[in-house]
PDB file of N, CA and C in Angstrom:
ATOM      1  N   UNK A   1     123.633  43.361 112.831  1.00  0.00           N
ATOM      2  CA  UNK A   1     124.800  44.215 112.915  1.00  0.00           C
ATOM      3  C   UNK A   1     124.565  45.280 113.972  1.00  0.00           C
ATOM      4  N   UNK A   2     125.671  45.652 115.054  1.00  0.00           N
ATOM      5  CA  UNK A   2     125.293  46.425 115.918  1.00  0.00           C
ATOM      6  C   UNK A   2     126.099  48.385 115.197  1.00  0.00           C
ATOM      7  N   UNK A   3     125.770  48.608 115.741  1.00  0.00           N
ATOM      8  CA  UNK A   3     126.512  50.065 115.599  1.00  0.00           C
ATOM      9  C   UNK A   3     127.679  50.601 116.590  1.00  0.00           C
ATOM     10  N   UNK A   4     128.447  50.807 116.245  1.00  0.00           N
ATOM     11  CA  UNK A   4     129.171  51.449 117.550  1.00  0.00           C
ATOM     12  C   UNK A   4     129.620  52.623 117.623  1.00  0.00           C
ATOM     13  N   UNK A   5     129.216  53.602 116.856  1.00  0.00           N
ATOM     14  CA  UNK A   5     129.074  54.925 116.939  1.00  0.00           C
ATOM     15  C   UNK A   5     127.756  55.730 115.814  1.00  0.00           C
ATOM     16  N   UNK A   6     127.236  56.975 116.206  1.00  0.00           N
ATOM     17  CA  UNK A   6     126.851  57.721 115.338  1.00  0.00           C
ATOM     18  C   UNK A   6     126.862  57.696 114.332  1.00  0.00           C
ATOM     19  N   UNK A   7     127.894  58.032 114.414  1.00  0.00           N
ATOM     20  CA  UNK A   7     128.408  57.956 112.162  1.00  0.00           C
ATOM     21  C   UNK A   7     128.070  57.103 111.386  1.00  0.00           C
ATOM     22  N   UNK A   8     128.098  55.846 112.141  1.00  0.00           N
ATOM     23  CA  UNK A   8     127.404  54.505 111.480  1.00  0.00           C
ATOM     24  C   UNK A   8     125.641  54.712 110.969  1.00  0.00           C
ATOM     25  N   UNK A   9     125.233  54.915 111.469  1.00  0.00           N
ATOM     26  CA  UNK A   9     123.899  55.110 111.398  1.00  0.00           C
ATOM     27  C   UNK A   9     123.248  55.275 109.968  1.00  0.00           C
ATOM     28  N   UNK A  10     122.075  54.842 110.054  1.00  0.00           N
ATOM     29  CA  UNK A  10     120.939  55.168 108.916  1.00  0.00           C
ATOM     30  C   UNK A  10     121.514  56.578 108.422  1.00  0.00           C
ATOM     31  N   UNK A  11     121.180  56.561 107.118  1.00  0.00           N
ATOM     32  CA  UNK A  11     121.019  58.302 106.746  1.00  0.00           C
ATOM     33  C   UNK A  11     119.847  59.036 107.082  1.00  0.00           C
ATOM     34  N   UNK A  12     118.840  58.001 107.253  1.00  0.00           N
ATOM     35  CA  UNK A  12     117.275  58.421 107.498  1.00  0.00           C
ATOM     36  C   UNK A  12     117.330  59.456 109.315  1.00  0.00           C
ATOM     37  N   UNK A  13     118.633  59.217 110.061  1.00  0.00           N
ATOM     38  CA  UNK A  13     118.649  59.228 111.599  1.00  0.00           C
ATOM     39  C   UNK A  13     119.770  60.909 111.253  1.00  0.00           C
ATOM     40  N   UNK A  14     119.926  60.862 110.440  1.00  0.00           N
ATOM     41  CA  UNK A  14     120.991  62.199 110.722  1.00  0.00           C
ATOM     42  C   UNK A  14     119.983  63.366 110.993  1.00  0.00           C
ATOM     43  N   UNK A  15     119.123  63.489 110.371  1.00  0.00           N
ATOM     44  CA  UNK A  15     117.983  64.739 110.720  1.00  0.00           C
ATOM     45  C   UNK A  15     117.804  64.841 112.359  1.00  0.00           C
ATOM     46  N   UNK A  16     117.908  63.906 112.725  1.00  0.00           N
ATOM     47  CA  UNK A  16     117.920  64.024 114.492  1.00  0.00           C
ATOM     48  C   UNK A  16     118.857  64.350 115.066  1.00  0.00           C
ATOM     49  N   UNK A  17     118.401  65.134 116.568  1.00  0.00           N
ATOM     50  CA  UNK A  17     119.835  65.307 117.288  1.00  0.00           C
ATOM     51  C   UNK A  17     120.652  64.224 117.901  1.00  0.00           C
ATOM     52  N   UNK A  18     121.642  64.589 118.308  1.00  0.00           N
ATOM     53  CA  UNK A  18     122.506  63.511 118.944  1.00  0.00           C
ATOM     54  C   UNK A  18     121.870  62.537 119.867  1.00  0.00           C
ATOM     55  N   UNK A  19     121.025  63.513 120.359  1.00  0.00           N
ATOM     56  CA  UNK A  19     120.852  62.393 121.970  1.00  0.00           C
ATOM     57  C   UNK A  19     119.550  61.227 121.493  1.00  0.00           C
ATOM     58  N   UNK A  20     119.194  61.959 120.167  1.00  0.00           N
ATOM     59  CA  UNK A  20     117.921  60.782 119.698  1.00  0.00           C
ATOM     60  C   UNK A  20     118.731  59.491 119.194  1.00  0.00           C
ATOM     61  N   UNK A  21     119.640  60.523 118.043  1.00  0.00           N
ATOM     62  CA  UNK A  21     120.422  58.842 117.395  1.00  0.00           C
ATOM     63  C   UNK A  21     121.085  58.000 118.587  1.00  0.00           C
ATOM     64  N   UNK A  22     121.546  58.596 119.526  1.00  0.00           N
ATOM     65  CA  UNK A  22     122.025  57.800 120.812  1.00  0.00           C
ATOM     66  C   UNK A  22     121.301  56.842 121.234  1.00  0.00           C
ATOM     67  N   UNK A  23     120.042  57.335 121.551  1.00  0.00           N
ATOM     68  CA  UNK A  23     118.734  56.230 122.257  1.00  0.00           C
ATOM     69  C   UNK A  23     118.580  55.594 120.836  1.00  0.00           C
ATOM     70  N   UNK A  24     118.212  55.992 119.830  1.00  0.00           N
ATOM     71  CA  UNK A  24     118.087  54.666 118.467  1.00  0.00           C
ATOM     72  C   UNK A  24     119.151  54.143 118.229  1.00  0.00           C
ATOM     73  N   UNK A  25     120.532  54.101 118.324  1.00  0.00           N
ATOM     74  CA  UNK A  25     121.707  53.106 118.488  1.00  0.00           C
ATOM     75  C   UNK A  25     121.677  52.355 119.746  1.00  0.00           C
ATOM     76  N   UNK A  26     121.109  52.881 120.878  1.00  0.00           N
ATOM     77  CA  UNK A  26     121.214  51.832 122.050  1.00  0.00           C
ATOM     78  C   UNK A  26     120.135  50.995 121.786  1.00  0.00           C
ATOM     79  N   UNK A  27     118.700  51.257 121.554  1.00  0.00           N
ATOM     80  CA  UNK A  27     117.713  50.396 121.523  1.00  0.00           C
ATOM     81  C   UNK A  27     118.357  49.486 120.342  1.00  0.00           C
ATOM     82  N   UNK A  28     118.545  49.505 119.283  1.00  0.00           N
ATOM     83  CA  UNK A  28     118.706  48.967 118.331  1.00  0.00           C
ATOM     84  C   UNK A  28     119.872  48.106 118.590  1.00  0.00           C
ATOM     85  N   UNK A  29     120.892  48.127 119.436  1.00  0.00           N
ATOM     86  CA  UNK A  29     121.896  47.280 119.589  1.00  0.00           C
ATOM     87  C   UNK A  29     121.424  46.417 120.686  1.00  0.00           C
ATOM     88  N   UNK A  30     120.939  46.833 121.795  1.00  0.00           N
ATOM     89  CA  UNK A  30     120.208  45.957 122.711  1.00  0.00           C
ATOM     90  C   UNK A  30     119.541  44.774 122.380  1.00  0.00           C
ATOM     91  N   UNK A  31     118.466  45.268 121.170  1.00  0.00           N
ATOM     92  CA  UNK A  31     117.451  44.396 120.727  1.00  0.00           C
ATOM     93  C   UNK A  31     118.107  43.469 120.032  1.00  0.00           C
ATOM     94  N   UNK A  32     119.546  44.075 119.146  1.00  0.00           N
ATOM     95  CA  UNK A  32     119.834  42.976 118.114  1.00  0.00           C
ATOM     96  C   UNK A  32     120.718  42.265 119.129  1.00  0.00           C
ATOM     97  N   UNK A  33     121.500  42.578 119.979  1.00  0.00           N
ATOM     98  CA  UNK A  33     122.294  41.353 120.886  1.00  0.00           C
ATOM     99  C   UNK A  33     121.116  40.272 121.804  1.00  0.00           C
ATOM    100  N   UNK A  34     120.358  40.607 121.583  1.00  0.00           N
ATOM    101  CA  UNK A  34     118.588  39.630 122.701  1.00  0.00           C
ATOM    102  C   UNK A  34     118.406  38.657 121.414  1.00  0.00           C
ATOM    103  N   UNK A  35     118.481  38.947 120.343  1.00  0.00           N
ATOM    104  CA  UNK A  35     117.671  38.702 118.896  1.00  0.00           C
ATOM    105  C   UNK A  35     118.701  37.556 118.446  1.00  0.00           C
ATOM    106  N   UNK A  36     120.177  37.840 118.537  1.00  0.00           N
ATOM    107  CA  UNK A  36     121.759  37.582 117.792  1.00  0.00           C
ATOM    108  C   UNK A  36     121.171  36.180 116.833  1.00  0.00           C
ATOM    109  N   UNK A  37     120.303  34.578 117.550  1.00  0.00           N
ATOM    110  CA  UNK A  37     120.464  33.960 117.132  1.00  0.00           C
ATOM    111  C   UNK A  37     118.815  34.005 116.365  1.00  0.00           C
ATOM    112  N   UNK A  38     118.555  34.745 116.289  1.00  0.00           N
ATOM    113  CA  UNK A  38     117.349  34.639 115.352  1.00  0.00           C
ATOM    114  C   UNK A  38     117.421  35.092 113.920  1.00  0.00           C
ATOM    115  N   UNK A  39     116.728  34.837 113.376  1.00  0.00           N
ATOM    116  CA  UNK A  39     116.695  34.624 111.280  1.00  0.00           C
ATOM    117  C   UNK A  39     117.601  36.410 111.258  1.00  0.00           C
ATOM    118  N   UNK A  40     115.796  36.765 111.927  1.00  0.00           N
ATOM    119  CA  UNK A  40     115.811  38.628 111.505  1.00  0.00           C
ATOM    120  C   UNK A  40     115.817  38.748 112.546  1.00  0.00           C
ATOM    121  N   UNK A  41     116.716  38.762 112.865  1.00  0.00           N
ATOM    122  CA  UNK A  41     117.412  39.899 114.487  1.00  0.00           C
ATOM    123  C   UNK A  41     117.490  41.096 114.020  1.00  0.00           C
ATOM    124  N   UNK A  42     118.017  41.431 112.949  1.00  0.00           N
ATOM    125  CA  UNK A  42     118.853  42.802 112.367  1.00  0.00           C
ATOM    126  C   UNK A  42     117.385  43.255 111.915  1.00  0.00           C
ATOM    127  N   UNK A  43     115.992  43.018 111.764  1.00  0.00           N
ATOM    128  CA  UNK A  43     115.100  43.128 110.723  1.00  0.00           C
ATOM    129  C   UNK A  43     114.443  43.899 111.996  1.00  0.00           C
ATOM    130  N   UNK A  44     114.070  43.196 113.157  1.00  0.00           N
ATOM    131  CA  UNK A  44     113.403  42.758 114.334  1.00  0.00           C
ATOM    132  C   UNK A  44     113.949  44.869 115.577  1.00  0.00           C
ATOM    133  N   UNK A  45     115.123  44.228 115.335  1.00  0.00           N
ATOM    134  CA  UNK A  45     116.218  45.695 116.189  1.00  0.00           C
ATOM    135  C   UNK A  45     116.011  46.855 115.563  1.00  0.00           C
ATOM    136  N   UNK A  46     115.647  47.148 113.779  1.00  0.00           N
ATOM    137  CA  UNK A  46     115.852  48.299 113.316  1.00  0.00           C
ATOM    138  C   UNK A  46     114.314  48.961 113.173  1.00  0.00           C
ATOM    139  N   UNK A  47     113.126  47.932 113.260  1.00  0.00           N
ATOM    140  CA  UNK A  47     111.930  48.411 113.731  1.00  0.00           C
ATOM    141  C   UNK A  47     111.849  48.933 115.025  1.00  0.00           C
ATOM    142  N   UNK A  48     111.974  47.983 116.385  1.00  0.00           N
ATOM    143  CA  UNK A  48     111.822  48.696 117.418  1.00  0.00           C
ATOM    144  C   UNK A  48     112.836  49.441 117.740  1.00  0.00           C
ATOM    145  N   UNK A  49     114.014  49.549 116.473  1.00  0.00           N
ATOM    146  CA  UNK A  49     114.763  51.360 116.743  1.00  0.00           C
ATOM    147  C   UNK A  49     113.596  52.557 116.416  1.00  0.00           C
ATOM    148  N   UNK A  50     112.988  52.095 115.790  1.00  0.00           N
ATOM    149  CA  UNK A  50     112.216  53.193 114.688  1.00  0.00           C
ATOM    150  C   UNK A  50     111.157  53.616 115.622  1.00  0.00           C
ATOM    151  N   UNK A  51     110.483  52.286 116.215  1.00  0.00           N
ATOM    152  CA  UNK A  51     109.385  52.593 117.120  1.00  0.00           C
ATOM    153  C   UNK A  51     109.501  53.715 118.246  1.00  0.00           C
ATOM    154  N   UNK A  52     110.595  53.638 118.292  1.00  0.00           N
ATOM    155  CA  UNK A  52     111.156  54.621 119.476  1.00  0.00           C
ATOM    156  C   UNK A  52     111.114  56.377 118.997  1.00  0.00           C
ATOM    157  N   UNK A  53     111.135  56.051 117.970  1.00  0.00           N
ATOM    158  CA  UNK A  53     110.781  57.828 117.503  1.00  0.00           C
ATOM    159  C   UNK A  53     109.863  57.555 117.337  1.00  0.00           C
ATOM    160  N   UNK A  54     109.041  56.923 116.497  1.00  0.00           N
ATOM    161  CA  UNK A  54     107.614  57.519 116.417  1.00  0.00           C
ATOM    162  C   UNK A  54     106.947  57.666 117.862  1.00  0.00           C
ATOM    163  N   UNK A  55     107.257  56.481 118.754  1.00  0.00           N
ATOM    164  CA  UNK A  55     106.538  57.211 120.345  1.00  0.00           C
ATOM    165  C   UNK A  55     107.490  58.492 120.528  1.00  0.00           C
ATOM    166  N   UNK A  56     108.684  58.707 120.626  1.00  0.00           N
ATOM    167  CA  UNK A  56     108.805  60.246 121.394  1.00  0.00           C
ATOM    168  C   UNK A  56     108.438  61.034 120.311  1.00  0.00           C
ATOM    169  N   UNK A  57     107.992  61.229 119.270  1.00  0.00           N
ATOM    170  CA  UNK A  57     107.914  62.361 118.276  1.00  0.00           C
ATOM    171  C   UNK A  57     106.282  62.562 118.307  1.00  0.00           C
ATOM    172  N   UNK A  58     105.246  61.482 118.587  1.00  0.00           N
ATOM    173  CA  UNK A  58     104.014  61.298 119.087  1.00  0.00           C
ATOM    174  C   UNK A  58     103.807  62.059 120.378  1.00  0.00           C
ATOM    175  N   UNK A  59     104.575  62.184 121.888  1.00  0.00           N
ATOM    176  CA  UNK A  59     104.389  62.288 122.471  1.00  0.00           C
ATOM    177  C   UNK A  59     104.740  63.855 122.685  1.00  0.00           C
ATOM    178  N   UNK A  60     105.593  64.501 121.750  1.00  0.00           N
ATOM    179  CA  UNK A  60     105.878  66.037 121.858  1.00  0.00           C
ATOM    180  C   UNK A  60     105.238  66.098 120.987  1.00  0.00           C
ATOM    181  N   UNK A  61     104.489  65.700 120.067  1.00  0.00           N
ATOM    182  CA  UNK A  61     103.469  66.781 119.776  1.00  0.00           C
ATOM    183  C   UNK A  61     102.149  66.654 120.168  1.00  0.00           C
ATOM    184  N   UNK A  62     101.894  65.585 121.073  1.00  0.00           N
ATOM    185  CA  UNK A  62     100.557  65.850 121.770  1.00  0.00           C
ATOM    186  C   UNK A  62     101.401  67.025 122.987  1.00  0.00           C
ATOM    187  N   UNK A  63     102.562  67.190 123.662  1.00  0.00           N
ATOM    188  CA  UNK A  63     102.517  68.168 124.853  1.00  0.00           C
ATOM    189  C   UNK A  63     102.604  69.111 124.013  1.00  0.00           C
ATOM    190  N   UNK A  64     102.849  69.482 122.471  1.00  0.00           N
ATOM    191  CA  UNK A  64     103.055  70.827 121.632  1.00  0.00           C
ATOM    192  C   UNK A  64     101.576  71.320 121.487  1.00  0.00           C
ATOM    193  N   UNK A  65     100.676  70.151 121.950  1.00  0.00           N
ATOM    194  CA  UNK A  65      99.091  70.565 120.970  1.00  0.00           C
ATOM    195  C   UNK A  65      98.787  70.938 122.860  1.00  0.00           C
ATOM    196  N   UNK A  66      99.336  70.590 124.011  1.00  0.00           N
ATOM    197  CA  UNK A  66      98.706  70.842 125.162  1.00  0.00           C
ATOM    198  C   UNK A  66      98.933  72.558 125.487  1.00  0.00           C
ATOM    199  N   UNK A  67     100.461  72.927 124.938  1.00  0.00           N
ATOM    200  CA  UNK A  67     100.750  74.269 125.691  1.00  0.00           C
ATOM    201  C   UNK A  67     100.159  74.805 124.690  1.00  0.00           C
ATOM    202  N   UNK A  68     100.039  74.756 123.166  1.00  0.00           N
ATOM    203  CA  UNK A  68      99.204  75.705 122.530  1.00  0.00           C
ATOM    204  C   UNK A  68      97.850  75.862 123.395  1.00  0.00           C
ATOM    205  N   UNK A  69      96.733  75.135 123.712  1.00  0.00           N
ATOM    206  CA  UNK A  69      95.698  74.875 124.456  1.00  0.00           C
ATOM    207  C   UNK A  69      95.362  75.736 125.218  1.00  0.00           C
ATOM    208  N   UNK A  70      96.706  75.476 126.127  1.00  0.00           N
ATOM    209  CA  UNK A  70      97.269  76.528 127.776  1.00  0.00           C
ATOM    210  C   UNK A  70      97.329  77.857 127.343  1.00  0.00           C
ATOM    211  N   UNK A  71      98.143  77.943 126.163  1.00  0.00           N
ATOM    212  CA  UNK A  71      98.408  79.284 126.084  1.00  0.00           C
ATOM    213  C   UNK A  71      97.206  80.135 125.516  1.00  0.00           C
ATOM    214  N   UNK A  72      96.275  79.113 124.751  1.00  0.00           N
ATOM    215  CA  UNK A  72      95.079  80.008 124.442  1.00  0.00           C
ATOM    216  C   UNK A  72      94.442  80.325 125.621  1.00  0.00           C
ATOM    217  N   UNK A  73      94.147  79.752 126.563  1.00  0.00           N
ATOM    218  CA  UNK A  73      93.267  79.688 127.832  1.00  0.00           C
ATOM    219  C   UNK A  73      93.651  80.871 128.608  1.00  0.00           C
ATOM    220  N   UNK A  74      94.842  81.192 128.498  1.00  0.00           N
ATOM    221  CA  UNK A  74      95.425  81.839 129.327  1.00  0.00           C
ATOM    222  C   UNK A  74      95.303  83.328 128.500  1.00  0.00           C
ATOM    223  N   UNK A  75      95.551  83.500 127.409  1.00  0.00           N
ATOM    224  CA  UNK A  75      95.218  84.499 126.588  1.00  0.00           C
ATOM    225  C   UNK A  75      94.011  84.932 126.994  1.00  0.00           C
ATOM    226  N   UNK A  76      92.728  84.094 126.744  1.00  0.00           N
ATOM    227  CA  UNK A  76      91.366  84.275 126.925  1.00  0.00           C
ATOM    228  C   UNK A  76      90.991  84.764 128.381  1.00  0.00           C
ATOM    229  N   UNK A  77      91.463  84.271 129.245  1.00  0.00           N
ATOM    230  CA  UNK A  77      91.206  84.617 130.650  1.00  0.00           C
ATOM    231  C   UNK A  77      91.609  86.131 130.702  1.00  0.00           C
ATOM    232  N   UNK A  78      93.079  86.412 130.517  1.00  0.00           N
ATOM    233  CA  UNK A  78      93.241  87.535 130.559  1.00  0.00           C
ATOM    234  C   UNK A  78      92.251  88.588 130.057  1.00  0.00           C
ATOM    235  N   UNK A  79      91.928  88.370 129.062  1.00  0.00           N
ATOM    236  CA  UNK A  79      90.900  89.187 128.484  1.00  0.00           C
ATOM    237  C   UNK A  79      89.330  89.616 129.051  1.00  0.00           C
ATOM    238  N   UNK A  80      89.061  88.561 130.064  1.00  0.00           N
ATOM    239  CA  UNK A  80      87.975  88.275 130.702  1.00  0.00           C
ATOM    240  C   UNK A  80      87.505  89.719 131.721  1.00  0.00           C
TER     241      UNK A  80
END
């Protein structure tokens, strides 16, 4: 099943902003129209929707753990 708006969506996806559920309705419709004639297309599309947050939600908080880092360094120097 594809989505064709927001509103449709998981309840699990409302905690996110717009522009996330956007990219997890596009990945997820992409994958399931590639998938259409397979068993679990729909099974197959709503994982690598999912995958897609856990990499961007992985990847801001390794740059969240970098500027904390920065900002200590930079604290410390000053002090120097």
């Amino acid at each position: 099943m594809t989505y064709s708006s927001i509103s449709e969506l998981p309840q699990h996806l409302k905690k996110y902003s717009e522009k996330v559920q956007r990219q997890w309705m596009h990945v997820h419709n992409s994958t399931y129209e590639k998938l259409l004639n397979e068993v679990d297309a729909d099974k197959r599309a709503f994982k690598a929707a999912n995958s897609i947050l856990k990499k961007r939600f992985n990847s801001m908080e390794k740059n969240s753990y970098d500027d904390q880092f920065s900002n200590l360094i930079d604290r410390w120097l000053k002090n120097i």
